[in-house]
Protein backbone atom coordinates (compact mmCIF):
# COMPACT_ATOMS: atom_id res chain seq x y z
CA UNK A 1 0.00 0.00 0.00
CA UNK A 2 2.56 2.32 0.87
CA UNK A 3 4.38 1.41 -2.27
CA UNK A 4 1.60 2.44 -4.34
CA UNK A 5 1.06 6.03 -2.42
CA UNK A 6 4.81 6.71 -3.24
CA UNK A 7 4.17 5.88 -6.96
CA UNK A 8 1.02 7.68 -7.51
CA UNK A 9 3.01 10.87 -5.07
CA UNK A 10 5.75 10.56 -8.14
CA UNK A 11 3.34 9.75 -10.79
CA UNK A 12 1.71 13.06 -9.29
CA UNK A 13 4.91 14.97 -9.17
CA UNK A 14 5.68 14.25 -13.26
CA UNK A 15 2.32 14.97 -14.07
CA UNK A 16 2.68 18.50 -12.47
CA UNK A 17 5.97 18.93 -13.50
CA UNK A 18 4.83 18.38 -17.30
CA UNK A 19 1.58 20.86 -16.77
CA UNK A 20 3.74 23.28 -15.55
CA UNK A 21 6.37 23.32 -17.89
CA UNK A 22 3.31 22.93 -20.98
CA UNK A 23 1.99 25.95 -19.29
CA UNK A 24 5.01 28.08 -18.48
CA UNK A 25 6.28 26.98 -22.19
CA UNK A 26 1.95 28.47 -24.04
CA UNK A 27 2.56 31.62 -21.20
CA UNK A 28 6.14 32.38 -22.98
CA UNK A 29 4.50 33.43 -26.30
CA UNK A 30 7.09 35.63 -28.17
CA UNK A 31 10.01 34.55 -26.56
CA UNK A 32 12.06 36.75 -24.01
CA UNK A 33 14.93 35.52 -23.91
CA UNK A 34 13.36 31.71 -24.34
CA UNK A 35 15.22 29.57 -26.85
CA UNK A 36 14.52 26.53 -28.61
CA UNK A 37 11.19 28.29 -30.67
CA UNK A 38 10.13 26.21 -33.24
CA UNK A 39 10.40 23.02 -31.18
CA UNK A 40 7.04 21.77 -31.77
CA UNK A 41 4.38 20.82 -28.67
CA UNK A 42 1.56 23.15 -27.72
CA UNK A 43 3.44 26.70 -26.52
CA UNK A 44 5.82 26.38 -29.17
CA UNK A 45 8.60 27.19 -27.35
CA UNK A 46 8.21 24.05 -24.99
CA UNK A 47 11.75 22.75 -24.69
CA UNK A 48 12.20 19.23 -23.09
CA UNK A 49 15.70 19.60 -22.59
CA UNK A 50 14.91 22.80 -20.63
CA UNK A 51 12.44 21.27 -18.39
CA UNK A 52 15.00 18.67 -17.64
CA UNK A 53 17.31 21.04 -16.68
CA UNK A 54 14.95 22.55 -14.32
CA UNK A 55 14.02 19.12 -12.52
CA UNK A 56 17.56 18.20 -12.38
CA UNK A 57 18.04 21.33 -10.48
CA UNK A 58 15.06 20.75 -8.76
CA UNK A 59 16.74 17.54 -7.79
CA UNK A 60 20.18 19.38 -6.41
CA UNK A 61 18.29 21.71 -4.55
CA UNK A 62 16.06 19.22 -2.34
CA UNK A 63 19.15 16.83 -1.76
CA UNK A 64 21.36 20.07 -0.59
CA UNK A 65 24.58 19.21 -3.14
CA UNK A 66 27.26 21.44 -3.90
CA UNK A 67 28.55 21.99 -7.24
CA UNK A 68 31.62 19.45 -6.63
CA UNK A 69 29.40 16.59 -5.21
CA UNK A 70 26.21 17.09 -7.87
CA UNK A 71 29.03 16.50 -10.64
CA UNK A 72 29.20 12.79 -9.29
CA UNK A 73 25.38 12.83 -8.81
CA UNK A 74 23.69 13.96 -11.19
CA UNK A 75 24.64 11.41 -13.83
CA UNK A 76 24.26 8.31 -11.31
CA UNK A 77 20.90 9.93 -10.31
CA UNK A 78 19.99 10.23 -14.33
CA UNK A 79 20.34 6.79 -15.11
CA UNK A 80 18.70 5.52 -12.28
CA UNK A 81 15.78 7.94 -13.57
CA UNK A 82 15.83 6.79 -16.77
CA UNK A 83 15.62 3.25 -16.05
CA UNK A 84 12.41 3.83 -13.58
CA UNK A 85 10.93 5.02 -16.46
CA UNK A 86 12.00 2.04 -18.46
CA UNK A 87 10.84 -0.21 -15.38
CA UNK A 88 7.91 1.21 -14.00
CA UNK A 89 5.46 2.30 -17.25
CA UNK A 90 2.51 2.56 -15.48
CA UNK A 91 3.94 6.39 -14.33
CA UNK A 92 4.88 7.82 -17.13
CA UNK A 93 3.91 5.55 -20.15
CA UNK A 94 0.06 4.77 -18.20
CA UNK A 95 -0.12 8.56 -17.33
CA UNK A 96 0.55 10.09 -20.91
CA UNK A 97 -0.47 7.26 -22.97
CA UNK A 98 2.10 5.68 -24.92
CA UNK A 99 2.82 8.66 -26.38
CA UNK A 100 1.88 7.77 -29.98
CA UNK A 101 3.72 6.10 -32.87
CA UNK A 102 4.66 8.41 -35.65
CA UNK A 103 3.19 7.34 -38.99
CA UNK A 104 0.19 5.58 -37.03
CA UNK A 105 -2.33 8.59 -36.70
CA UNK A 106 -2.39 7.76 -32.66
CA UNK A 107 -3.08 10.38 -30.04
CA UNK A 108 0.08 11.98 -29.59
CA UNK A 109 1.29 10.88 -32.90
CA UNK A 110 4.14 13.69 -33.33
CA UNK A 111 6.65 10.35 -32.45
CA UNK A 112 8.69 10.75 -35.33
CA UNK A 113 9.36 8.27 -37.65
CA UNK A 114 9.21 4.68 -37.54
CA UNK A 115 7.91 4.06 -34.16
CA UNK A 116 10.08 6.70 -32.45
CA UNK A 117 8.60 7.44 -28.99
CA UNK A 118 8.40 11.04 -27.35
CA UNK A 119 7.68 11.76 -23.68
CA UNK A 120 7.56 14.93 -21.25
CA UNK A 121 11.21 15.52 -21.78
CA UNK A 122 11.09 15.15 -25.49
CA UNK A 123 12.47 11.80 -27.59
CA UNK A 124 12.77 8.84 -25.23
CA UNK A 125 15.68 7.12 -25.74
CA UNK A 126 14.91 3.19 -27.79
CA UNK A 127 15.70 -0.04 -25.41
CA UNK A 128 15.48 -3.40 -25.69
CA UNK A 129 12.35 -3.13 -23.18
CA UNK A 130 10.57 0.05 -25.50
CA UNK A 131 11.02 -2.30 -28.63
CA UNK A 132 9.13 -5.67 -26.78
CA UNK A 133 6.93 -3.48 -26.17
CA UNK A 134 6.32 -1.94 -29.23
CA UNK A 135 6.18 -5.44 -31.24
CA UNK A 136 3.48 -6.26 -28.58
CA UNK A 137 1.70 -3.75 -29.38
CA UNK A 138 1.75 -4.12 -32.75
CA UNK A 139 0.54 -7.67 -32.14
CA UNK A 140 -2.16 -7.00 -30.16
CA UNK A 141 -3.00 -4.33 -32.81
CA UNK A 142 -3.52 -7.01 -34.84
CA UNK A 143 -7.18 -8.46 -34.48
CA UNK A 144 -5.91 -12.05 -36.08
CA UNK A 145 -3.01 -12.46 -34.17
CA UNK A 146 -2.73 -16.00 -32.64
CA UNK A 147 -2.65 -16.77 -28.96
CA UNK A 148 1.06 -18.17 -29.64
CA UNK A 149 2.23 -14.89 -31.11
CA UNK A 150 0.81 -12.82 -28.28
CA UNK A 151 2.56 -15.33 -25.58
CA UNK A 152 5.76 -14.87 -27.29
CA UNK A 153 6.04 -10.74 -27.52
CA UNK A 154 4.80 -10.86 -23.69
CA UNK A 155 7.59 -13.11 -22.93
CA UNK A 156 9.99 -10.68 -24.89
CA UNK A 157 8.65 -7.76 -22.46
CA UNK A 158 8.97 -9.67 -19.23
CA UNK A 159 12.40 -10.87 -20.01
CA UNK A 160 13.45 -7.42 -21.60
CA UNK A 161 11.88 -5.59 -18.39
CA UNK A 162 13.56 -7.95 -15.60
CA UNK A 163 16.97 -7.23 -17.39
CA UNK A 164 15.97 -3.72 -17.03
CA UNK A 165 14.93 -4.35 -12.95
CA UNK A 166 18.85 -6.03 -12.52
CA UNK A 167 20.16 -2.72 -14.25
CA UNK A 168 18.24 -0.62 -12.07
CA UNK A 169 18.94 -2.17 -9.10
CA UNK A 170 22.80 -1.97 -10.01
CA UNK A 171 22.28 1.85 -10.69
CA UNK A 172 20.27 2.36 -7.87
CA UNK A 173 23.42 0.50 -5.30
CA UNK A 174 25.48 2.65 -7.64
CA UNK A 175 24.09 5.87 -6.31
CA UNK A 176 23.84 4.86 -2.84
CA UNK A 177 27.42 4.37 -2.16
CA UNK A 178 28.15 8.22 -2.70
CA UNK A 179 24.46 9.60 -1.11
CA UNK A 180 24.05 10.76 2.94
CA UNK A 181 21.46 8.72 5.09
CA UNK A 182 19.24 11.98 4.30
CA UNK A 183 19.77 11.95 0.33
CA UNK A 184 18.85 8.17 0.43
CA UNK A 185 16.07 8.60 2.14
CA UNK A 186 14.95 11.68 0.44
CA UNK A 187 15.14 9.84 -2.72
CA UNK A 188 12.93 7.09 -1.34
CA UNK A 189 10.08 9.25 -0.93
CA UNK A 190 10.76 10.45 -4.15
CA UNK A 191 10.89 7.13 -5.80
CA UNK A 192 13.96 6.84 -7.02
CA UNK A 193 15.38 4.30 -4.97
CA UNK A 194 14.00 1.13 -2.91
């Protein structure tokens, strides 16, 4: 139970991080002093790479680093981040859909090519564990599609995403050796770590 609270708290978190960048990005209009126009999504000058930023700072500021200690951090912390995503769908992936599949006339279809998938901070990055699931999809998609064929692209995701669980895990022991009691626990609450 409480493990569920702490993912619908992040879950939570993302989706008012996104809202609020979506809506500072529409609110920024002409520009002023705002780069990356032209980068598609609703305000126009929404720019995922900027919003990162921001939560990455966000990040430094709630866990009290320095600039000499968030240099070793930060990019522990990031890949631990990116492979909760990978991991745990149902927060990002079940909140915003799957984001669409360019070419398939989804919601959310702006993917980009070729089943390229975008998310809150722009073009997710492909893995073994966003390709299973994108052949199951495309399976399931597929009204005819025999009871064999659907057994074996599940397999494909549950193997893909408990190769992803031993990475995280690694990442997440990774980041713990350099964190204080306080940072670990911090990060907890936030989801990040077990």
């Amino acid at each position: 139970m409480q493990k569920r609270m702490v993912k619908i708290g992040v879950a939570a978190c993302v989706l008012a991080l996104t809202v609020g960048g979506l809506s500072v990005a529409q609110q920024g209009g002409g520009g002023g002093g705002r780069r990356g126009g032209g980068q598609g999504g609703p305000g126009g000058n929404f720019d995922p790479a900027q919003m990162r930023q921001r939560m990455m700072e966000r990040y430094k500021e709630l866990l009290g680093a320095d600039d000499q200690a968030w240099k070793v951090m930060e990019p522990r912390l990031q890949k631990v981040m990116d492979l909760n995503r990978q991991v745990n769908p149902g927060g990002m992936r079940g909140m915003f859909g799957m984001f669409g599949r360019g070419g398939r006339g989804g919601p959310g279809g702006d993917g980009g090519p070729q089943g390229e998938r975008r998310g809150p901070f722009g073009q997710e990055p492909e893995t073994a564990l966003s390709k299973a699931m994108t052949q199951l999809q495309t399976t399931l998609e597929n009204q005819t599609a025999s009871s064999d064929d659907i057994k074996k692209q599940l397999t494909a995701v549950r193997e893909a995403r408990e190769k992803a669980r031993a990475e995280l895990a690694v990442a997440q022991e990774d980041l713990k050796k350099i964190l204080t009691v306080r940072q670990e626990a911090l990060l907890v609450t936030m989801g990040q770590l077990n």
